[in-house]
N, C-alpha and C. Protein backbone atom coordinates (compact mmCIF):
# COMPACT_ATOMS: atom_id res chain seq x y z
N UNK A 1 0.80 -1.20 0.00
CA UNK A 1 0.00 0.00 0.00
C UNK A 1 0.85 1.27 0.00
N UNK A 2 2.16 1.36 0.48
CA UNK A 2 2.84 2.57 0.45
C UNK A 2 3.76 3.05 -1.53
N UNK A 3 3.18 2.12 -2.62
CA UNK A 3 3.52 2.47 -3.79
C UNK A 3 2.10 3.52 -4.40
N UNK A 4 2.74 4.38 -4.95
CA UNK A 4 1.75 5.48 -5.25
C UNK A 4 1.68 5.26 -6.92
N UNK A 5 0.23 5.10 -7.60
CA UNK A 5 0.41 5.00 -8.87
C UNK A 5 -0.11 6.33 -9.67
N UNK A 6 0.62 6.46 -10.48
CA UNK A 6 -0.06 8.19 -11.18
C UNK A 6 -1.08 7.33 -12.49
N UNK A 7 -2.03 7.94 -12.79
CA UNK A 7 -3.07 8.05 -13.85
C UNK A 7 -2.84 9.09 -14.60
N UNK A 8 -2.74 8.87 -15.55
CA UNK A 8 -2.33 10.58 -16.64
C UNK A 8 -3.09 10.49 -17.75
N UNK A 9 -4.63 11.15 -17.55
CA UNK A 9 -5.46 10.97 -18.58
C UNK A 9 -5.09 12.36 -19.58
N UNK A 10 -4.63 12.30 -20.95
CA UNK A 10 -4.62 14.03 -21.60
C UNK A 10 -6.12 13.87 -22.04
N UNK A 11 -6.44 15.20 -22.17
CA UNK A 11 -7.71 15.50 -22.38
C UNK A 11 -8.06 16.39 -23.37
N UNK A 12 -8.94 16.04 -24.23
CA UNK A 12 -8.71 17.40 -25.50
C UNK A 12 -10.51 17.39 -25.78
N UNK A 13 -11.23 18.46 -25.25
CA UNK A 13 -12.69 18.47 -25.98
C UNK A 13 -13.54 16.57 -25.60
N UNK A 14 -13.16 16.11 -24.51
CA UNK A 14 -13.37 14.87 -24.53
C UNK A 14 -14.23 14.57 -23.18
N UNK A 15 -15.45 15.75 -23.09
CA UNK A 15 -15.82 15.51 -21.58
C UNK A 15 -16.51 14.36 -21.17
N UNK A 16 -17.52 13.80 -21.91
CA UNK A 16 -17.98 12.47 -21.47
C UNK A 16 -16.76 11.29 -21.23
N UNK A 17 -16.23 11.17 -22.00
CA UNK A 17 -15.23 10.05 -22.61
C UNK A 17 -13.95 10.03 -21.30
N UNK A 18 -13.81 11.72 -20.83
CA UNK A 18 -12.79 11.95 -20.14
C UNK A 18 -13.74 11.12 -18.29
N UNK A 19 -14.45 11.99 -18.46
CA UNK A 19 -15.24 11.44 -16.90
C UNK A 19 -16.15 10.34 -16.53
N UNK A 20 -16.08 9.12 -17.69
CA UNK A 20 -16.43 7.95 -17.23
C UNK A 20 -15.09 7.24 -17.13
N UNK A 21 -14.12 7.88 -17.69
CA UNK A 21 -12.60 7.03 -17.38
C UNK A 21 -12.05 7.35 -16.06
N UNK A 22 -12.23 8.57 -15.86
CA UNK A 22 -11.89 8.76 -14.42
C UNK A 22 -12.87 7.74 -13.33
N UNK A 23 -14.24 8.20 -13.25
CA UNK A 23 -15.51 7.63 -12.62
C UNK A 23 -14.72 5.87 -12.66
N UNK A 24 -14.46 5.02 -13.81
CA UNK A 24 -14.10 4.00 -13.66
C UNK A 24 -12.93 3.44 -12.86
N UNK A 25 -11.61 4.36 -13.24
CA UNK A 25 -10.70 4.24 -12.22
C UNK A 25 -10.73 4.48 -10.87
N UNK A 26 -12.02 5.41 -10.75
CA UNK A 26 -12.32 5.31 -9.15
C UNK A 26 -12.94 4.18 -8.82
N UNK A 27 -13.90 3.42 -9.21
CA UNK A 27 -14.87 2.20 -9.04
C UNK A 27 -13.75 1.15 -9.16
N UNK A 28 -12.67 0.61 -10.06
CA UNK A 28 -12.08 -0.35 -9.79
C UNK A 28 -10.49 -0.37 -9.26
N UNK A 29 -10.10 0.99 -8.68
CA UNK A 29 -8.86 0.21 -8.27
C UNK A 29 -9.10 0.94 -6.78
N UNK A 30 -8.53 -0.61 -6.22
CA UNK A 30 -8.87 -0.04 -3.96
C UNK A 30 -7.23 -1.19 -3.74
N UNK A 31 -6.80 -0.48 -2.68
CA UNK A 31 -5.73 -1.33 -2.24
C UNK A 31 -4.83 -0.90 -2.92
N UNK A 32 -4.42 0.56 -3.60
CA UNK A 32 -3.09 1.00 -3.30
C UNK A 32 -3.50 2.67 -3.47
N UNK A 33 -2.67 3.33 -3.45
CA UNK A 33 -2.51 4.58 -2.99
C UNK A 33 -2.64 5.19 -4.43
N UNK A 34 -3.46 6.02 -5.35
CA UNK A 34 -3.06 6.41 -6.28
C UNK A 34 -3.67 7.68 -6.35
N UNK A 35 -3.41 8.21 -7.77
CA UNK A 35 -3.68 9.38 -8.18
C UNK A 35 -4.24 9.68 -9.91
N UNK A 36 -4.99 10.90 -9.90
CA UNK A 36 -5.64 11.34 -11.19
C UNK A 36 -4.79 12.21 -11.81
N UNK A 37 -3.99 12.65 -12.53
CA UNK A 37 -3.49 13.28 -13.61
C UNK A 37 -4.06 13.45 -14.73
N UNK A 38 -4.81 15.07 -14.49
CA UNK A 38 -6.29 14.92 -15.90
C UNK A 38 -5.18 16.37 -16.40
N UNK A 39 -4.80 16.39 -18.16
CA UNK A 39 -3.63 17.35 -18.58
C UNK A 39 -4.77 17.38 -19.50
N UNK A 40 -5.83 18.52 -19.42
CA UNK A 40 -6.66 19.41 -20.47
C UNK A 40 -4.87 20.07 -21.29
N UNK A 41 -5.34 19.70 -23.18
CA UNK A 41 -4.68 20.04 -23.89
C UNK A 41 -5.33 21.19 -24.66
N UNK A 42 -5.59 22.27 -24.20
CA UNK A 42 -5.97 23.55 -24.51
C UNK A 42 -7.18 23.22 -24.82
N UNK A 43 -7.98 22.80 -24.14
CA UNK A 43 -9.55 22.22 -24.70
C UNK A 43 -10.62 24.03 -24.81
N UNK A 44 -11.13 24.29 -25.60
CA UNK A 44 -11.51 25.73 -25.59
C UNK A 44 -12.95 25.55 -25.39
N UNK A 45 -13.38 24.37 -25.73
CA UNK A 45 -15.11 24.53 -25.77
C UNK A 45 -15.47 24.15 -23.84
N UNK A 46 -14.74 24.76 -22.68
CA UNK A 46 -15.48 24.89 -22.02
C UNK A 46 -15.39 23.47 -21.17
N UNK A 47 -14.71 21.88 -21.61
CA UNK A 47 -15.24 20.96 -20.94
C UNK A 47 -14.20 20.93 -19.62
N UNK A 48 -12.93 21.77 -19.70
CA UNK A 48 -12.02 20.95 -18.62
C UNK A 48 -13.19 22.12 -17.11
N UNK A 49 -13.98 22.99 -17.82
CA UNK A 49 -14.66 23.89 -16.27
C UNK A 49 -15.51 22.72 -15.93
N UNK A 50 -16.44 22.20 -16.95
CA UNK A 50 -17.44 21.29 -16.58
C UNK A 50 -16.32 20.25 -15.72
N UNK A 51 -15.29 19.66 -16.44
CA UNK A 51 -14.62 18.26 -15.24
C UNK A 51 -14.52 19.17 -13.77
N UNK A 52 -13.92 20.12 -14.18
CA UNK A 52 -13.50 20.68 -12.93
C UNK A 52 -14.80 20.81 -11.47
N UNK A 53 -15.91 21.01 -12.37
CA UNK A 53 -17.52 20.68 -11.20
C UNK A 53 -17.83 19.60 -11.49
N UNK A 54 -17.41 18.87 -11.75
CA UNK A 54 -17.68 17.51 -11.71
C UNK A 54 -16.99 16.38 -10.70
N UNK A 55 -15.75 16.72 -11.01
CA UNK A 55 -15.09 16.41 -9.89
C UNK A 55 -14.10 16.68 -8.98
N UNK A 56 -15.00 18.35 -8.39
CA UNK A 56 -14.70 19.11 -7.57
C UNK A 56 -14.75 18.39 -6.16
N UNK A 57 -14.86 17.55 -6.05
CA UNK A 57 -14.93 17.00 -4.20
C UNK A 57 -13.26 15.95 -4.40
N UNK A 58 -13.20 15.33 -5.63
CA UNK A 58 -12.14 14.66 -5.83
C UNK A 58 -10.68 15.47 -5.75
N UNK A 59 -10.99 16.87 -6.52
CA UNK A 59 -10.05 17.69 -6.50
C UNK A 59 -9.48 18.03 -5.31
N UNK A 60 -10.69 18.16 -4.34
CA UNK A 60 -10.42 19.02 -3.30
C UNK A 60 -9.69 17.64 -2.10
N UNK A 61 -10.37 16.57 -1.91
CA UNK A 61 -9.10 15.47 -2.16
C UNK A 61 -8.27 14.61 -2.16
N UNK A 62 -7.39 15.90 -3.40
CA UNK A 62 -6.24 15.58 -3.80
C UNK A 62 -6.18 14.49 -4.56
N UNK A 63 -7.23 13.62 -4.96
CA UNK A 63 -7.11 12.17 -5.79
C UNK A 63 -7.06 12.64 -7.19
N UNK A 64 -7.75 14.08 -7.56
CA UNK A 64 -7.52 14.30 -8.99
C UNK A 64 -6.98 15.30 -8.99
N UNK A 65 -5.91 15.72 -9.78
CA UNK A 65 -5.15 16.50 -10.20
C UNK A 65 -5.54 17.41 -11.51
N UNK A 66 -5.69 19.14 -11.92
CA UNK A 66 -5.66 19.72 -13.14
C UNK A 66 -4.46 19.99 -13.72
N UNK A 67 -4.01 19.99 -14.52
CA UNK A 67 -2.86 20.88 -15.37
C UNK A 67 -3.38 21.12 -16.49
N UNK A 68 -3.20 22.31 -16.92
CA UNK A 68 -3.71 22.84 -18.26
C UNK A 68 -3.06 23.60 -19.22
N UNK A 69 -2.74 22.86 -20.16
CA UNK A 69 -1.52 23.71 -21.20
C UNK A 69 -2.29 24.60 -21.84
N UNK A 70 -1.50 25.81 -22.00
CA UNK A 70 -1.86 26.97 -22.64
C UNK A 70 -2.19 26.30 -24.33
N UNK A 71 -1.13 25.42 -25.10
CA UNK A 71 -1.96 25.40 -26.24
C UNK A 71 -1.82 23.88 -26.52
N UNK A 72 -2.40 23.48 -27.57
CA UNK A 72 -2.18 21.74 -27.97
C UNK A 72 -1.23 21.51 -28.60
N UNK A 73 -0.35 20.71 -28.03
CA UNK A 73 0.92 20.52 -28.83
C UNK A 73 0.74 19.08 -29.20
N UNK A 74 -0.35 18.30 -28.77
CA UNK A 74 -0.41 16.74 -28.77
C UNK A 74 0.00 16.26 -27.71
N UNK A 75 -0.19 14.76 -27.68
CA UNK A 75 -0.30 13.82 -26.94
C UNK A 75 1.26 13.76 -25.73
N UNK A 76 2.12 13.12 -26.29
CA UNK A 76 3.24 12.87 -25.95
C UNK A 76 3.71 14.55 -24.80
N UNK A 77 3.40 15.57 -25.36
CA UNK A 77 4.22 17.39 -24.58
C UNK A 77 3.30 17.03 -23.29
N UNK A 78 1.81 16.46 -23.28
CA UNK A 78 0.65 16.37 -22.43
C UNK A 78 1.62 15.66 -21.39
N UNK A 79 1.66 14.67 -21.67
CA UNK A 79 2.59 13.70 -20.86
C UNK A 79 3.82 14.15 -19.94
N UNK A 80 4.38 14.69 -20.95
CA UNK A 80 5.62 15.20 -20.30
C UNK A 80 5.22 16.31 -19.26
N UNK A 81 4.18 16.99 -19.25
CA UNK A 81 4.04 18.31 -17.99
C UNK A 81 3.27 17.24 -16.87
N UNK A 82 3.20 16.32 -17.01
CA UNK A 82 3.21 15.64 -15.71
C UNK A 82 4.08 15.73 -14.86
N UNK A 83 5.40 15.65 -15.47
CA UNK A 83 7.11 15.36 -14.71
C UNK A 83 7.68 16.81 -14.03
N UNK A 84 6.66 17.74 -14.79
CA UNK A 84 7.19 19.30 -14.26
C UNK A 84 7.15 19.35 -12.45
């Protein structure tokens, strides 16, 4: 129980898709210590506010994490501002 696992969902315009993946990783993993890494990739239509009230009690916490890049560079740059 003392290994911590990171989740690093990137997120682009993907709000349903993004918050039943989270919702699921909460429902099936118990018995170790982990975490949400949700990296909105400059999403403009509005969905990373909706995640953000959505799973505002998670945020608060600490099981889900925001980072939000100023613009979309793709998949792989998403990734990497995890390590920042």
């Amino acid at each position: 129980m003392d290994k911590k696992v990171s989740n690093i969902i990137v997120h682009f315009r993907t709000f349903e898709m993004t918050l039943n993946t989270v919702r699921k990783i909460m429902q099936w993993t118990s018995g170790i210590e982990y975490e949400i890494i949700l990296v909105d990739n400059h999403s403009e239509d509005g969905s990373i506010v909706r995640l953000e009230g959505e799973l505002a009690v998670y945020i608060k916490r600490q099981l889900v994490r925001v980072l939000c890049i100023s613009q979309n560079r793709g998949f792989p740059p998403s990734r990497i501002k995890c390590s920042d």
